[in-house]
Protein backbone atom coordinates (compact mmCIF):
# COMPACT_ATOMS: atom_id res chain seq x y z
CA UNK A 1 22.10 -7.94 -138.32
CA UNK A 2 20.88 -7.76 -134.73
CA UNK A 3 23.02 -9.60 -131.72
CA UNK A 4 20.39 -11.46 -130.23
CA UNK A 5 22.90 -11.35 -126.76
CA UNK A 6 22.22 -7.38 -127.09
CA UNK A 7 20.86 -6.54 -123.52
CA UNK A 8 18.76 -3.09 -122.89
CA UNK A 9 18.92 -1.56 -119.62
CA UNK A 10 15.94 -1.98 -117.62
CA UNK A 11 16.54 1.37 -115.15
CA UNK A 12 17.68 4.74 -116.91
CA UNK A 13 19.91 7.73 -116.09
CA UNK A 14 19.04 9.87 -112.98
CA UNK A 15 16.52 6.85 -111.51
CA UNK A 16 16.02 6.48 -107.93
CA UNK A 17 16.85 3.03 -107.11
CA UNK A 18 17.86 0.65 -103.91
CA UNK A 19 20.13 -2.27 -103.50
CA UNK A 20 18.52 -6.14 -103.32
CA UNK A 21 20.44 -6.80 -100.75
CA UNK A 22 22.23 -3.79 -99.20
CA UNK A 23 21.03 -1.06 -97.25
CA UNK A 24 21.72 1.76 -99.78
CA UNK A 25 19.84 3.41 -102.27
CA UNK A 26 20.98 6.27 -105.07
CA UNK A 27 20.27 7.47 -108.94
CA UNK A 28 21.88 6.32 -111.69
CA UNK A 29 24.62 8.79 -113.29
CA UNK A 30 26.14 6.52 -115.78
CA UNK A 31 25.40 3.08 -117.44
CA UNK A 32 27.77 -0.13 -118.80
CA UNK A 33 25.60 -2.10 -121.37
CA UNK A 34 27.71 -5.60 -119.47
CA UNK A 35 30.64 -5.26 -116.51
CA UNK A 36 33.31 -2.72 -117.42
CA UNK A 37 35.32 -2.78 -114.08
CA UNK A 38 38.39 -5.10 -112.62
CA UNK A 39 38.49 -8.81 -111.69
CA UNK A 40 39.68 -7.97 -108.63
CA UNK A 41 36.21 -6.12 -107.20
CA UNK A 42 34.20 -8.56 -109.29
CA UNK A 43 36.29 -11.54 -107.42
CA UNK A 44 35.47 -9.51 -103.82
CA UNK A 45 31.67 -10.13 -103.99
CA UNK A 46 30.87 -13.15 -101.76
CA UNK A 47 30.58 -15.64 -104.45
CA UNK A 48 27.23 -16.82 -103.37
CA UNK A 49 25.69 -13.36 -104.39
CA UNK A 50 28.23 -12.21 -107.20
CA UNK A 51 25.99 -11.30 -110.20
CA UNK A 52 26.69 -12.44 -113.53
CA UNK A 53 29.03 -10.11 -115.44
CA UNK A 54 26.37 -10.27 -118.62
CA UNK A 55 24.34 -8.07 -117.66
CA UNK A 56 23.97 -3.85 -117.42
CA UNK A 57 26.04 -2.56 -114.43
CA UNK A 58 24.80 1.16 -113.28
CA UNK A 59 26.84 3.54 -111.42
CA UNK A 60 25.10 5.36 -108.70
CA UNK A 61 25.44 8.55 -106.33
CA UNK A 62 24.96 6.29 -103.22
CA UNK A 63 23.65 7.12 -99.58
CA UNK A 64 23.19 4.88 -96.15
CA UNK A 65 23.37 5.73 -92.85
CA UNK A 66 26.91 5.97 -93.05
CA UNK A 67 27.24 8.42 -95.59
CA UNK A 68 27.74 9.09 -99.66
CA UNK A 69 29.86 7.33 -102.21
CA UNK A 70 30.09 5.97 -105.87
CA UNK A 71 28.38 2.63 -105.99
CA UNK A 72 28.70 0.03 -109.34
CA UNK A 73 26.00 -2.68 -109.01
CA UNK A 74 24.39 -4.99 -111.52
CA UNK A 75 20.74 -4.85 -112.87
CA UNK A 76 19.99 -8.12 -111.37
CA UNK A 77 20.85 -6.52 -107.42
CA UNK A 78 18.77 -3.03 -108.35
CA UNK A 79 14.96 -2.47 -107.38
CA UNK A 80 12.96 0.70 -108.27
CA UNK A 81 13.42 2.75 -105.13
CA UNK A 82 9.42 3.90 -105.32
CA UNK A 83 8.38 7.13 -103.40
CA UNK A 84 11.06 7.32 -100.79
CA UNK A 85 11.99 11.17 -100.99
CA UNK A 86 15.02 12.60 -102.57
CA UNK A 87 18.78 11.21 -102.59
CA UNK A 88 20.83 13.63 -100.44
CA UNK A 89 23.79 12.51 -102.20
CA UNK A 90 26.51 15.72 -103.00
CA UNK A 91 27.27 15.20 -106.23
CA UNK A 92 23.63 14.65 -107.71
CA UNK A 93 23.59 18.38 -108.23
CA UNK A 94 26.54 18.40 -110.48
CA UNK A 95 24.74 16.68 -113.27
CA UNK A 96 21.09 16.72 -112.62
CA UNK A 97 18.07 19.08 -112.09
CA UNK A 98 15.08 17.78 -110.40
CA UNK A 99 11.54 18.76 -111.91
CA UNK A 100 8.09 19.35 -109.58
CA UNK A 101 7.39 15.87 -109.40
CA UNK A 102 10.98 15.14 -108.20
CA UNK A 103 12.14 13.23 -110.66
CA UNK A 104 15.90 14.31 -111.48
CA UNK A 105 16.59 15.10 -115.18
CA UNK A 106 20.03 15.49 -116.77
CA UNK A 107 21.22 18.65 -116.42
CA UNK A 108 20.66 20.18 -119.72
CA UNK A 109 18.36 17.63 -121.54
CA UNK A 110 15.03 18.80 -122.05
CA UNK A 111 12.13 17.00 -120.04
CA UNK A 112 9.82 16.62 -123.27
């Protein structure tokens, strides 16, 4: 029997993709189906813009004009980043291959 509460993810592994809200953008390296990290950073969103924790969270090699990290942000605060060049972030190399068009692939997977 199906779960009718079963969410898909709406954005897929090495994606380009920007923050709602925040001035950072990065691809997706790994997704939670609904919020997989602590109470304590869920609690340290402003509570006016915390997201709902039923909902796909992404993890993301990050970049702004401050630098690279490892973001976690919900669906609901992710747009499709569009045609706004490559993400310079270090670690994207690690696990992905980018094609002609620029899209990155997972390292390894074939782009059929």
């Amino acid at each position: 029997m199906h779960d009718s509460t079963e969410r898909f993810a709406k954005f897929h592994l090495g994606q380009i993709v920007k923050h709602r809200i925040y001035p950072f953008r990065g691809v997706i390296f790994d997704v939670d189906p609904q919020f997989s990290n602590t109470e304590d950073w869920w609690l340290s969103i402003p509570e006016q813009i915390r997201p709902n924790k039923d909902q796909p969270y992404y993890h993301l090699f990050a970049e702004n004009d401050d630098g690279h990290y490892i973001a976690y942000v919900s669906e609901q605060n992710l747009l499709e980043d569009g045609n706004s060049g490559p993400v310079a972030h270090p670690q994207i190399e690690d696990m992905f291959d980018r094609d002609e068009g620029g899209h990155y692939l997972v390292r390894g997977m074939n782009a059929h």
